[in-house]
C-alpha atoms as a PDB file:
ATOM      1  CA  UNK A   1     120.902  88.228 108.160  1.00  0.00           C
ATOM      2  CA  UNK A   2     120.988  92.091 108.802  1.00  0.00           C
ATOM      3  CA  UNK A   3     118.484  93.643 110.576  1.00  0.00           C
ATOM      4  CA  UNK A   4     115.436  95.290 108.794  1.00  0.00           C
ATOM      5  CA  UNK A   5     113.010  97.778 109.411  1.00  0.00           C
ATOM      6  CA  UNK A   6     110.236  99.325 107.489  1.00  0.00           C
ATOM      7  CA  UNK A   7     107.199 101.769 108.496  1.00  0.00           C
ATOM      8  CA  UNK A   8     105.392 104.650 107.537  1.00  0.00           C
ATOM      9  CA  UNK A   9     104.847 107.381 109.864  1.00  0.00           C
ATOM     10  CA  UNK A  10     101.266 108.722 109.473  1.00  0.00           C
ATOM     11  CA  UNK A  11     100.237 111.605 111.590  1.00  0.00           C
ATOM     12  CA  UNK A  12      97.140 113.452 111.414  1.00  0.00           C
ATOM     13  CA  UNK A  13      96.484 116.773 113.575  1.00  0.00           C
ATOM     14  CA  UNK A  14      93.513 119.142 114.051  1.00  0.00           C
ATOM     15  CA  UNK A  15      94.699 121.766 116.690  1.00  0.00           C
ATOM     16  CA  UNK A  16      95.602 119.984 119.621  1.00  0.00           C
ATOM     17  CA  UNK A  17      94.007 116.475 118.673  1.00  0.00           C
ATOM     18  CA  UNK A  18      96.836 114.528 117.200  1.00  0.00           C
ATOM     19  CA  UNK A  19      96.689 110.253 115.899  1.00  0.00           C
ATOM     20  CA  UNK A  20     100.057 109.220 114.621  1.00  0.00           C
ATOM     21  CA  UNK A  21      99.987 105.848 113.374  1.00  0.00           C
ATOM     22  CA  UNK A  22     103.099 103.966 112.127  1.00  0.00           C
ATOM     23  CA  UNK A  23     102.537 100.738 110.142  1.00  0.00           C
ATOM     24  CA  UNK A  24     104.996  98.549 109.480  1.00  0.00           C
ATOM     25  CA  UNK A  25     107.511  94.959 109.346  1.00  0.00           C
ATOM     26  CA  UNK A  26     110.654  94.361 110.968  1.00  0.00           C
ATOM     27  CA  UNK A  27     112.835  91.416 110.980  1.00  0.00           C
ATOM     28  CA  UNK A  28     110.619  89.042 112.266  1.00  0.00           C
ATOM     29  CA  UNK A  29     106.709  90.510 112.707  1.00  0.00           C
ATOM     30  CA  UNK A  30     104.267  92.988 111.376  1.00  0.00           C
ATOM     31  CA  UNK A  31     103.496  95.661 114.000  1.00  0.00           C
ATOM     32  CA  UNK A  32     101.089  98.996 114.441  1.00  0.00           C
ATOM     33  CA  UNK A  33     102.244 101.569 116.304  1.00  0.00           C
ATOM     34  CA  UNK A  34      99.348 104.070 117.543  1.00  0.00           C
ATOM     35  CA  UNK A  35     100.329 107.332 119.361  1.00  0.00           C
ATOM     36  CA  UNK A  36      97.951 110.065 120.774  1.00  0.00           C
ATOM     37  CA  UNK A  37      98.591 112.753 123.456  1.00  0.00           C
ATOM     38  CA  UNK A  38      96.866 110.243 125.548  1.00  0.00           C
ATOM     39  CA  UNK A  39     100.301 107.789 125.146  1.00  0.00           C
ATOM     40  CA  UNK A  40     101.458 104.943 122.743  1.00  0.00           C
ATOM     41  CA  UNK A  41     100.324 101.334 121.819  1.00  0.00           C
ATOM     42  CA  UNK A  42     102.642  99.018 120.394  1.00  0.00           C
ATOM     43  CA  UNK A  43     100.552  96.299 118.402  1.00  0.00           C
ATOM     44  CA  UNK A  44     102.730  93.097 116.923  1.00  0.00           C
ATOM     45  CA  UNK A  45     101.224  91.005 114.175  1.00  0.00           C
ATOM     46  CA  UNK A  46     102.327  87.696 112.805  1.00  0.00           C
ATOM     47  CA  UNK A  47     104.942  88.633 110.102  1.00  0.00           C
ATOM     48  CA  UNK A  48     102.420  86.574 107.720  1.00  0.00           C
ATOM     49  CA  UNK A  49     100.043  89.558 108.391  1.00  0.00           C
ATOM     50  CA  UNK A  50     101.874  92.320 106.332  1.00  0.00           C
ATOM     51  CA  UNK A  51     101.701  92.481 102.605  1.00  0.00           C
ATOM     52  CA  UNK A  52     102.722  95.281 100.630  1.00  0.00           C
ATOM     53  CA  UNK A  53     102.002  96.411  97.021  1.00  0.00           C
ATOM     54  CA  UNK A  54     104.755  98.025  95.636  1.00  0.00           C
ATOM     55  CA  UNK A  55     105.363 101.599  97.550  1.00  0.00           C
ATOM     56  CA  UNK A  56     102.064 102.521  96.972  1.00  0.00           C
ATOM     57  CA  UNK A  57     100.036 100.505  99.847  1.00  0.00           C
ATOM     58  CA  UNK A  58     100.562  98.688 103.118  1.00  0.00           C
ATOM     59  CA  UNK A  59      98.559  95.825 104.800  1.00  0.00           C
ATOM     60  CA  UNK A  60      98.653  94.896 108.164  1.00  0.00           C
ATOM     61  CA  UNK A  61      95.984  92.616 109.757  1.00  0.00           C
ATOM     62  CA  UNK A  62      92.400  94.177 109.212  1.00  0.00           C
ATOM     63  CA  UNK A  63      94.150  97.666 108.501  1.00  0.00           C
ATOM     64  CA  UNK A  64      94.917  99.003 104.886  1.00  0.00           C
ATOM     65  CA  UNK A  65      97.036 101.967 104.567  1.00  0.00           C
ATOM     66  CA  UNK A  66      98.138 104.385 101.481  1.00  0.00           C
ATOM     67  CA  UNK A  67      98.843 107.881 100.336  1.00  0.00           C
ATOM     68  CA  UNK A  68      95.272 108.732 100.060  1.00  0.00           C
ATOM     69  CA  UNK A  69      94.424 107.835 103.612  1.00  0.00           C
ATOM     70  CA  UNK A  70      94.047 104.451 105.998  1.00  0.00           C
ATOM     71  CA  UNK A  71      91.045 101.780 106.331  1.00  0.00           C
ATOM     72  CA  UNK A  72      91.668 101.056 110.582  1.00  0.00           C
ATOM     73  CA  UNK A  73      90.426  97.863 112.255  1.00  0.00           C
ATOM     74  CA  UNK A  74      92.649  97.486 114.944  1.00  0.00           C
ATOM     75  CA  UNK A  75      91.231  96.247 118.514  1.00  0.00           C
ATOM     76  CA  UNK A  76      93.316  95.361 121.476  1.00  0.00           C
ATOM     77  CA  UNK A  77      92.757  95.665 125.146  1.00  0.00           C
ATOM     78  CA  UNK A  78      92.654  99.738 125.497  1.00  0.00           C
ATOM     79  CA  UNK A  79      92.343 100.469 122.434  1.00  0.00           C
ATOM     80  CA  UNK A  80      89.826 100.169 119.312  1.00  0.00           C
ATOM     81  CA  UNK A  81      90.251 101.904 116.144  1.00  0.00           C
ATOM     82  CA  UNK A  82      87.333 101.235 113.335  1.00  0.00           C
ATOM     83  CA  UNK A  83      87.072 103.507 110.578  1.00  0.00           C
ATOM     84  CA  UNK A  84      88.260 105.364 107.062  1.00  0.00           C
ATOM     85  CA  UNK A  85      90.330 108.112 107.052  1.00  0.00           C
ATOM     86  CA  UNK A  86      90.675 110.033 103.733  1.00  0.00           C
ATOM     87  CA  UNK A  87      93.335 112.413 103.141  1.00  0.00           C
ATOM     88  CA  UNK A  88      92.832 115.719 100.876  1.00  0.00           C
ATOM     89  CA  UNK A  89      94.508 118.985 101.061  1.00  0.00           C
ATOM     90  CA  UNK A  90      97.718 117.728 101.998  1.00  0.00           C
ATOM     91  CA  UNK A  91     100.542 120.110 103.849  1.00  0.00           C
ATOM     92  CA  UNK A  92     103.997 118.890 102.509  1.00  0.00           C
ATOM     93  CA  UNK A  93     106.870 118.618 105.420  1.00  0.00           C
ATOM     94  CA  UNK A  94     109.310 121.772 106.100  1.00  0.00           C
ATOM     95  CA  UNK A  95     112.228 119.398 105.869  1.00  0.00           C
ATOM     96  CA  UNK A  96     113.052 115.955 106.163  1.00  0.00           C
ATOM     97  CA  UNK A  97     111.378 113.952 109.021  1.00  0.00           C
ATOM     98  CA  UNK A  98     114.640 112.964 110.417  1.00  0.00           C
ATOM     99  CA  UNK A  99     115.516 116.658 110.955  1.00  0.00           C
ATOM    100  CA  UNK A 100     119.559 116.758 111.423  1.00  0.00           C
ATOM    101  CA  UNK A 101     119.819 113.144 111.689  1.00  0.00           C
ATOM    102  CA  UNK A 102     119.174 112.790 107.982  1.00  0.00           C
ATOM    103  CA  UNK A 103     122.539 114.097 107.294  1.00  0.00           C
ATOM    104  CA  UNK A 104     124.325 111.141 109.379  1.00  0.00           C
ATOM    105  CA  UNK A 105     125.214 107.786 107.793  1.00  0.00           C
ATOM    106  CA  UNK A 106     123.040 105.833 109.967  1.00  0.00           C
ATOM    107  CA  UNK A 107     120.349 103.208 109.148  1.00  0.00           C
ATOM    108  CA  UNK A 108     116.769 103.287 110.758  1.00  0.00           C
END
């Protein structure tokens, strides 16, 4: 079987205060990945935990994600995030969010 990948990189920034959360499945779990200036937490789940509906929405756990914002329950030792995050007034990307890389034949 070939290796496989999926997440969706979620950042949210006001000034200096930045969350990036990346949801997601690989070959063999679910996983949350939480990064803040403060440093990163890598959170696996029980592949059994993910379910996804179509492109438009992610599950993993307790924690619900989509392009109109996140529902987070995630609690693990350091770090607890409970709460509803709503996105409006979205600012489209410059480019691509691989920067040069997207132009390489590579899989991520």
């Amino acid at each position: 079987m070939r290796p496989y990948y999926e997440g969706w990189y979620m950042k949210q920034q006001q000034g200096g205060d930045i969350l990036a959360v990346i949801p997601g499945r690989a070959q063999d779990e679910a996983f949350i990945q939480v990064v803040t200036a403060d440093g990163a937490h890598y959170l696996p789940f029980p592949l059994e935990d993910f379910r996804q509906t179509g492109t438009r929405s992610m599950r993993v756990g307790r924690s619900l994600f989509s392009p109109i914002g996140m529902m987070l329950d995630v609690q693990a030792p350091g770090l607890e995030l409970v709460g509803r995050l709503r996105y409006r007034e979205l600012t489209p990307l410059r480019s691509d969010i691989m920067g040069p890389f997207a132009y390489l034949p590579m899989e991520t």
